[in-house]
C-alpha atoms as a PDB file:
ATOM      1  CA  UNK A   1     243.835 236.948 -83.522  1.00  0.00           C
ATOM      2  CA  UNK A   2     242.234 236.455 -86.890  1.00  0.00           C
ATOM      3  CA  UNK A   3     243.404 237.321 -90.061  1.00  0.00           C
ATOM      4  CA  UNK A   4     239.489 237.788 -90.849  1.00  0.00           C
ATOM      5  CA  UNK A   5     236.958 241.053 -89.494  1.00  0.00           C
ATOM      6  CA  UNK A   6     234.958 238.863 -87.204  1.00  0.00           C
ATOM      7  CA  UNK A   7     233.580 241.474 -85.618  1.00  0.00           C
ATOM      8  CA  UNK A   8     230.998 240.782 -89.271  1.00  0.00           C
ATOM      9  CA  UNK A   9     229.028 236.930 -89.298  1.00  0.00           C
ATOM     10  CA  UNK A  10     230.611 234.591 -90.897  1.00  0.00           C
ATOM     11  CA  UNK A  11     228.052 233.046 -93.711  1.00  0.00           C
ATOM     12  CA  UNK A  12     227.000 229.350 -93.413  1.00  0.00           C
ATOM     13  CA  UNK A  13     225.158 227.379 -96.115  1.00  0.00           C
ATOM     14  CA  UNK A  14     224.815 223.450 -96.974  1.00  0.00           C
ATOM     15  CA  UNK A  15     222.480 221.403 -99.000  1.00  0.00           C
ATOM     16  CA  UNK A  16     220.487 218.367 -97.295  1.00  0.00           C
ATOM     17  CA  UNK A  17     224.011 216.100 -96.855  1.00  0.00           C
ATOM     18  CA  UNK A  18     225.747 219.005 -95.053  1.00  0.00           C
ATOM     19  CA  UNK A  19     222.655 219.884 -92.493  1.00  0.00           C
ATOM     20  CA  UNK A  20     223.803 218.066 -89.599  1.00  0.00           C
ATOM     21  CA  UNK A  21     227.476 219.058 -89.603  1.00  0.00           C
ATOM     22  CA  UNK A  22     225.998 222.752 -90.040  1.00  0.00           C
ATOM     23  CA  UNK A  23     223.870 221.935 -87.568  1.00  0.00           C
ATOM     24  CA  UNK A  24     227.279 221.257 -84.773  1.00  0.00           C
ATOM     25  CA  UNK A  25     229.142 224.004 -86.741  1.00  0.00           C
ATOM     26  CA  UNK A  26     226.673 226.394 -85.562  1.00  0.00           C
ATOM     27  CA  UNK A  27     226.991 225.583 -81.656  1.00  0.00           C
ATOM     28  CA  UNK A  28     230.624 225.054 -82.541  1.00  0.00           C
ATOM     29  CA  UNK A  29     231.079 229.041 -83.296  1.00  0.00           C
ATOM     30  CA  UNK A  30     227.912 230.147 -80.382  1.00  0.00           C
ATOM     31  CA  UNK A  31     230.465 228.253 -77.952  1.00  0.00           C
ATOM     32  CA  UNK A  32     233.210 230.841 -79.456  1.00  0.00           C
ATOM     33  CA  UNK A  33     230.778 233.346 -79.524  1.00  0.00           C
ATOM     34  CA  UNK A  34     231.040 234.329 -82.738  1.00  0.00           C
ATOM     35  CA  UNK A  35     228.113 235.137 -84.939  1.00  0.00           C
ATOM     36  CA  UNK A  36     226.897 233.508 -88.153  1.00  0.00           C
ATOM     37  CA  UNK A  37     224.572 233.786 -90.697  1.00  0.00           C
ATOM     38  CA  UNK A  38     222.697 230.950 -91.710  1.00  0.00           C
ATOM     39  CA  UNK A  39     221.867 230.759 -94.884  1.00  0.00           C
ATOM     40  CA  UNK A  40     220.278 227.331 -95.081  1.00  0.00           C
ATOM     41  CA  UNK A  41     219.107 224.878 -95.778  1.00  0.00           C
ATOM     42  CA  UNK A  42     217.330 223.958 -92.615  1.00  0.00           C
ATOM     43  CA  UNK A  43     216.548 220.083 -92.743  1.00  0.00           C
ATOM     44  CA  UNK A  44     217.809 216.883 -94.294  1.00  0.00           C
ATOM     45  CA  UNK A  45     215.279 217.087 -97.136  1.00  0.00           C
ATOM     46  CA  UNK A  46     216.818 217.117-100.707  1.00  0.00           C
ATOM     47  CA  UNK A  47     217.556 220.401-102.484  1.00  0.00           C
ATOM     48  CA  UNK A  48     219.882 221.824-104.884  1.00  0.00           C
ATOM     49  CA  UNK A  49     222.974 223.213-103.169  1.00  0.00           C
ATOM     50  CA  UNK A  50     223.608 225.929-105.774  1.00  0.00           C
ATOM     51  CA  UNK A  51     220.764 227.861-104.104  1.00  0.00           C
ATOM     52  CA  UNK A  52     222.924 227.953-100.823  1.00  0.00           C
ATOM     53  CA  UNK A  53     226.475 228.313-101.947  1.00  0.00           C
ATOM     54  CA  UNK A  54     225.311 231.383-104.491  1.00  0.00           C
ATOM     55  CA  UNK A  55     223.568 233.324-100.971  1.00  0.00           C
ATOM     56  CA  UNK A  56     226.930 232.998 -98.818  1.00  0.00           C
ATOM     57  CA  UNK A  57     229.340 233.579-101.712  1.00  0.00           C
ATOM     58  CA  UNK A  58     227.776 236.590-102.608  1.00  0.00           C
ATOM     59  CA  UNK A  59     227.573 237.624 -98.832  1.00  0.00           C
ATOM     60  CA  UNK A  60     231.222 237.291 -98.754  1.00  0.00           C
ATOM     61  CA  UNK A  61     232.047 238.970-101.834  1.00  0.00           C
ATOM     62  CA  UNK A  62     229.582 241.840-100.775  1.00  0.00           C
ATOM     63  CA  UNK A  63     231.592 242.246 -97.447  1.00  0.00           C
ATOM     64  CA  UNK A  64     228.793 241.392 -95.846  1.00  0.00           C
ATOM     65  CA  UNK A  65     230.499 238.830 -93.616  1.00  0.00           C
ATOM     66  CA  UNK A  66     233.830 237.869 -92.790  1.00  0.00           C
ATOM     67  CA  UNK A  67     234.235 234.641 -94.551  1.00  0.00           C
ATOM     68  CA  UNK A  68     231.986 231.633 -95.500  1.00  0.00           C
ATOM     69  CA  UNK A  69     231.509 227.792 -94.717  1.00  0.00           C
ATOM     70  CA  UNK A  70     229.587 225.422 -97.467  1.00  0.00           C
ATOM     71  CA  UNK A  71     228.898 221.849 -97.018  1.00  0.00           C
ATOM     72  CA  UNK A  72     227.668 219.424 -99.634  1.00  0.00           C
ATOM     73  CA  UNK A  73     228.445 215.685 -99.927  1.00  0.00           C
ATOM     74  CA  UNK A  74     231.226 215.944-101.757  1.00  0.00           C
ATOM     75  CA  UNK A  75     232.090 220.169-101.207  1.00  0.00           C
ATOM     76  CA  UNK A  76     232.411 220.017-105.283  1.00  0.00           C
ATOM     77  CA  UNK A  77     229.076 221.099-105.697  1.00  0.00           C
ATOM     78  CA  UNK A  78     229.045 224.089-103.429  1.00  0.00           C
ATOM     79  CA  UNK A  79     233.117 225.155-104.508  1.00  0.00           C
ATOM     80  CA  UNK A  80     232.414 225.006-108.118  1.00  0.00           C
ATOM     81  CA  UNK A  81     229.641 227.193-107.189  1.00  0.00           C
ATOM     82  CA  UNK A  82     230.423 229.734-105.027  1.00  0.00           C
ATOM     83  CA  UNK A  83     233.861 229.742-107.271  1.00  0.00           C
ATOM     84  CA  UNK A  84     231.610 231.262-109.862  1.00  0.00           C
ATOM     85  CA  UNK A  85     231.832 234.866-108.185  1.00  0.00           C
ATOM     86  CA  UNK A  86     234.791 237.102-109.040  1.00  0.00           C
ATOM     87  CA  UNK A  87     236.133 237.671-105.619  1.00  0.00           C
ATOM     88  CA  UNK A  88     235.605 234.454-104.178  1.00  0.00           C
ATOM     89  CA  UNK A  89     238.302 231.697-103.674  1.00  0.00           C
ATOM     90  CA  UNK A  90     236.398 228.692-102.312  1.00  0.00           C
ATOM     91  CA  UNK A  91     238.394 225.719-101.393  1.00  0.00           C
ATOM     92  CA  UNK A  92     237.514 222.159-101.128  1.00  0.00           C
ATOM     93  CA  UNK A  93     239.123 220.930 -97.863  1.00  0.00           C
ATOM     94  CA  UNK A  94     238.804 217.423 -95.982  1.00  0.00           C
ATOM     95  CA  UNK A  95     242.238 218.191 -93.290  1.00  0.00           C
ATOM     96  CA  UNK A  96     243.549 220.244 -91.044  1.00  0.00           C
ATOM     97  CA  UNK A  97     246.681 220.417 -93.489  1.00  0.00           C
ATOM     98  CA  UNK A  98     244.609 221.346 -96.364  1.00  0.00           C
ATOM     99  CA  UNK A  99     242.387 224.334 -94.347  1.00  0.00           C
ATOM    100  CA  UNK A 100     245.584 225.761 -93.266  1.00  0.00           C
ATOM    101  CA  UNK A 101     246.994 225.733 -97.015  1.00  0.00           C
ATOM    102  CA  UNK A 102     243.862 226.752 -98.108  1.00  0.00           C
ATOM    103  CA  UNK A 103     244.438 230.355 -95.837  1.00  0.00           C
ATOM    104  CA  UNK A 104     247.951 230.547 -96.587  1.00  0.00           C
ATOM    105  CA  UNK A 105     248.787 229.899 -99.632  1.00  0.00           C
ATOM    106  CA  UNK A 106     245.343 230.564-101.776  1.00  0.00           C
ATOM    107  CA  UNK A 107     244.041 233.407 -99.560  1.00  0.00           C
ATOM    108  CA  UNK A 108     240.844 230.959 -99.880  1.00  0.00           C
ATOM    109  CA  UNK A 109     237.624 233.231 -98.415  1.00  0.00           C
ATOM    110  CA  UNK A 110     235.457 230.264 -98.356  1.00  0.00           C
ATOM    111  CA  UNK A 111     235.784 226.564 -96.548  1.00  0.00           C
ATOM    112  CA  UNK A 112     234.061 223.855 -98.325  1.00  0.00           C
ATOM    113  CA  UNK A 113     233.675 221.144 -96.362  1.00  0.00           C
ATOM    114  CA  UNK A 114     232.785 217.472 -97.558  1.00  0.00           C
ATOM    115  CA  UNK A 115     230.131 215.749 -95.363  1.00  0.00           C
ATOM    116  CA  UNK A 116     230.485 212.663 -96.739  1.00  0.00           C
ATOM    117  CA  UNK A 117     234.482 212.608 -95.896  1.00  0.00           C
ATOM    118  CA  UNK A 118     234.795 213.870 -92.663  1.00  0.00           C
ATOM    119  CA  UNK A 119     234.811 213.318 -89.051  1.00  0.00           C
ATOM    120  CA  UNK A 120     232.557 215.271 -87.188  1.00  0.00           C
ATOM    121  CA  UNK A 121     235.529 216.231 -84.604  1.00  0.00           C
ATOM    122  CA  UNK A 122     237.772 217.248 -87.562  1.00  0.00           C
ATOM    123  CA  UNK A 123     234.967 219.824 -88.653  1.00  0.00           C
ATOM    124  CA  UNK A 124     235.390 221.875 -85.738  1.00  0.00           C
ATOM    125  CA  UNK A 125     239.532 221.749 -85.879  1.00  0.00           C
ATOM    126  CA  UNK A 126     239.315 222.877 -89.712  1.00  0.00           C
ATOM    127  CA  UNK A 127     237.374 225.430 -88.961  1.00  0.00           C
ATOM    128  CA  UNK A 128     239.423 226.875 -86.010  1.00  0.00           C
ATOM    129  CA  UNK A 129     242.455 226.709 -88.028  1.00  0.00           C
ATOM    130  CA  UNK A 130     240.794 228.041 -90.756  1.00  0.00           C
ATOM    131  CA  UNK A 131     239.624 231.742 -88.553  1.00  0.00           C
ATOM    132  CA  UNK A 132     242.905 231.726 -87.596  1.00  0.00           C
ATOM    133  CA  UNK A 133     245.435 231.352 -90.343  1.00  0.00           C
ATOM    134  CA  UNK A 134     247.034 234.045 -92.104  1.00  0.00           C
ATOM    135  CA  UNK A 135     247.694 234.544 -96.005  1.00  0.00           C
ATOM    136  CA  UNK A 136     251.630 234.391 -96.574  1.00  0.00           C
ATOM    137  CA  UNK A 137     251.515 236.823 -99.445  1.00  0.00           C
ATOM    138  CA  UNK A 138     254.509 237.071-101.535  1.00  0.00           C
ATOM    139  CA  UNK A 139     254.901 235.338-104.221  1.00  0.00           C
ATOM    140  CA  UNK A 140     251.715 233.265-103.542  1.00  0.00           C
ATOM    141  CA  UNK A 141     249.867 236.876-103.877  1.00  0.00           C
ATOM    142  CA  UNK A 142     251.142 237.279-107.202  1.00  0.00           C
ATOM    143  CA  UNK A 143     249.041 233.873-107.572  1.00  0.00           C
ATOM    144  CA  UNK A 144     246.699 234.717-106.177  1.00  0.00           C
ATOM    145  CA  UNK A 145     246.170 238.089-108.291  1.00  0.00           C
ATOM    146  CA  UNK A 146     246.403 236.081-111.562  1.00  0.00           C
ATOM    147  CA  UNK A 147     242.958 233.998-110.810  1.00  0.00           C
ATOM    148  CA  UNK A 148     240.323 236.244-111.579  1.00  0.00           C
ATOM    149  CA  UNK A 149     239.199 236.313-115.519  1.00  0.00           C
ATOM    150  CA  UNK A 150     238.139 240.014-115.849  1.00  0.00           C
END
C-alpha cells in the first residue's frame, strides 16, 4: 500500500544530466504499472531545469498527480525550484535512508534525485521506498505545518 493516490500519474521532469536516469525511471514504474507523466526534457541536450521542475511541482501542488520525481546534476537546481511553490516539500535525496526520511519525517511530496551522485540501481530502490513510506505525523506534523511563509 501507498501512502500516495496512485491511482493519479506521478509527475517526472529532469534537465539534460537527469535524462537517462528518467529515461530507466520510466520503464522502472511501466514494469510496476504505474502511470507517469513526463514532463521532460526529452534528450541529453542542455536546458535550464527550472522549466521542468516548475511543470511537475505545480502538477503536484494542483493535485494533478500523486507525487513528483526531478533530476538534475546535483537535485539543487530542481529542489530549490520546485521548493518555490507553497505546497510543495521537495527533498534532495542520494539514499535509501534519506528517501525514507524524506516521507517520514518531512512529508516530502517531491524526490529530487542527483544524477551525478547516484547509482543507477539505487534510483529504482529510492524510488520504491519512496511510494511506499508513510508520514509519521506527530510532532514532525507540527513541523511540518510551520514551513510554509503565507
Amino acid at each position: 500500500m501507498s501512502p500516495f493516490n496512485l491511482s493519479k500519474p506521478i509527475a517526472i521532469g529532469c534537465d539534460h544530466a537527469g535524462f537517462e536516469y528518467k529515461e530507466d525511471i520510466i520503464s522502472f514504474l511501466e514494469g510496476k504499472g504505474l502511470e507517469y507523466k513526463d514532463f521532460g526534457t526529452y534528450s541529453t541536450d542542455s536546458v535550464d531545469y527550472p522549466d521542468f521542475a516548475h511543470p511537475v511541482a505545480s502538477s503536484v501542488e494542483n493535485h494533478e498527480t500523486a507525487f513528483g520525481i526531478l533530476l538534475c546534476g546535483s537535485a539543487n537546481g530542481v529542489a530549490i525550484t520546485a521548493n518555490k511553490h507553497q505546497h510543495i516539500r521537495a527533498a534532495v535525496c542520494w539514499g535509501e535512508e534519506l528517501a525514507e526520511l524524506a516521507r517520514k519525517h518531512n512529508d516530502a511530496n517531491i524526490i529530487c534525485i542527483p544524477s551525478l551522485f547516484v547509482r543507477e540501481g539505487d534510483v529504482e530502490k529510492m524510488i520504491e521506498i519512496f511510494i511506499h513510506t508513510d508520514f509519521d505525523g506527530g510532532r514532525h506534523e507540527r513541523r511540518v505545518e510551520k514551513i510554509a511563509c503565507a
